[in-house]
Protein backbone atom coordinates (compact mmCIF):
# COMPACT_ATOMS: atom_id res chain seq x y z
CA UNK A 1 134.75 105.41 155.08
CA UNK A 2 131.68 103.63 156.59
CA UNK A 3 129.62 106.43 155.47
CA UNK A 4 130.94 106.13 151.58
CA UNK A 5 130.08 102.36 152.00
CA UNK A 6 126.93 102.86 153.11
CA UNK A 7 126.02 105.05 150.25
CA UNK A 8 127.50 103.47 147.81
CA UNK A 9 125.51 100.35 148.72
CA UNK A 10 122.40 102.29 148.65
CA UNK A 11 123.22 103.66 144.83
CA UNK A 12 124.01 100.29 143.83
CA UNK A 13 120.36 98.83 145.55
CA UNK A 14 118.65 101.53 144.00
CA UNK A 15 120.61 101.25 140.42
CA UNK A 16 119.31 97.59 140.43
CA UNK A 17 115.96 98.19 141.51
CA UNK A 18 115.44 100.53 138.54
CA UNK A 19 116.75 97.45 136.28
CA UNK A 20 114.00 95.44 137.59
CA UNK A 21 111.50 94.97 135.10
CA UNK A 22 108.22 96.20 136.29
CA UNK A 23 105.80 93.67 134.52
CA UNK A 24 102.70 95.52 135.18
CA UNK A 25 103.83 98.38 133.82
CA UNK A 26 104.49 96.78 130.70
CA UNK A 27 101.52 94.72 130.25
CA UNK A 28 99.42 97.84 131.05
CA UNK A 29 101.38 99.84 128.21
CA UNK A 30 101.24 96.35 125.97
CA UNK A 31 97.19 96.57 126.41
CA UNK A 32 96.88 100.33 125.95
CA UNK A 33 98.69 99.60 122.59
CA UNK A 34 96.34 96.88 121.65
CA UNK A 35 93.66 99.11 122.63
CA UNK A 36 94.64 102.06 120.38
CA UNK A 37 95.72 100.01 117.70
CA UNK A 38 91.95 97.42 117.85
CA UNK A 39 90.23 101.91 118.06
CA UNK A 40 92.25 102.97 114.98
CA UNK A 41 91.10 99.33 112.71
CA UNK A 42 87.61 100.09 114.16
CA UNK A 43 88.05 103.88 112.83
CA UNK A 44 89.48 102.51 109.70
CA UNK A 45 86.84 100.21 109.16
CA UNK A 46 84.11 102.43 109.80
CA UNK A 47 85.42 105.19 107.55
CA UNK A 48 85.98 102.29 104.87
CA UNK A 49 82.11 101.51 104.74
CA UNK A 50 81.52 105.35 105.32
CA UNK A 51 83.06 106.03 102.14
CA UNK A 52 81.60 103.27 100.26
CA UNK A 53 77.98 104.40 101.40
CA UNK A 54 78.70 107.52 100.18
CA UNK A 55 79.76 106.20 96.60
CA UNK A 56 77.06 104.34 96.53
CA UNK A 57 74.77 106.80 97.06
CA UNK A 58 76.53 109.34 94.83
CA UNK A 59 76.03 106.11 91.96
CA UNK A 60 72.18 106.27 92.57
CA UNK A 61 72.25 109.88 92.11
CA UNK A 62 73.72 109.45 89.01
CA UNK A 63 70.94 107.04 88.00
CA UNK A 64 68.20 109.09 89.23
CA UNK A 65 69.45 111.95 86.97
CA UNK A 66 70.05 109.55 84.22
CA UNK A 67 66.77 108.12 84.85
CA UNK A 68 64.98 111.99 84.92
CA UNK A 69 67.02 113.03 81.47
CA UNK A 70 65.75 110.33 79.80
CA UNK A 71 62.31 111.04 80.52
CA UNK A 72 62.51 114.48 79.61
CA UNK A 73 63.97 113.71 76.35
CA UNK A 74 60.95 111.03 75.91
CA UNK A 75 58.81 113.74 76.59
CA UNK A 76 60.51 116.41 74.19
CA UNK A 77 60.30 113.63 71.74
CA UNK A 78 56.61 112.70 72.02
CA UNK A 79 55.82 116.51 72.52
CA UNK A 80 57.67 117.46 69.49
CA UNK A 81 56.16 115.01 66.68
């Protein structure tokens, strides 16, 4: 009977051990999930501008062509009088 005592005392130590909270553990995961979430708004972010350089730089394209067509037709015009 000792030996059922014994145990049992050593399941219930053990049970609440393991309903401990373990505060490092949970501030490390609380600052690995403010890391990941500051990597994805610095991802975000950078893909944001990313995006907007490229429109912008499709929109001078679009000038530059606009700007070249109308020359040409200038030129057609003067060369056809």
């Amino acid at each position: 009977m000792k030996k059922l005592t014994i145990v049992t005392a050593a399941v219930l130590v053990l049970g609440l051990a393991a309903c401990n909270k373990n505060n490092t553990e949970n501030n490390a995961a609380n600052e690995t999930a403010v890391e990941n979430n500051a990597e994805y708004d610095v991802n975000a972010a950078t893909n944001d501008s990313t995006n907007a350089a490229d429109a912008a730089l499709n929109d001078l394209n679009a000038t530059g062509n606009a700007v070249g067509n109308a020359t040409n037709a200038v030129e057609n015009t003067t060369e056809n009088k």
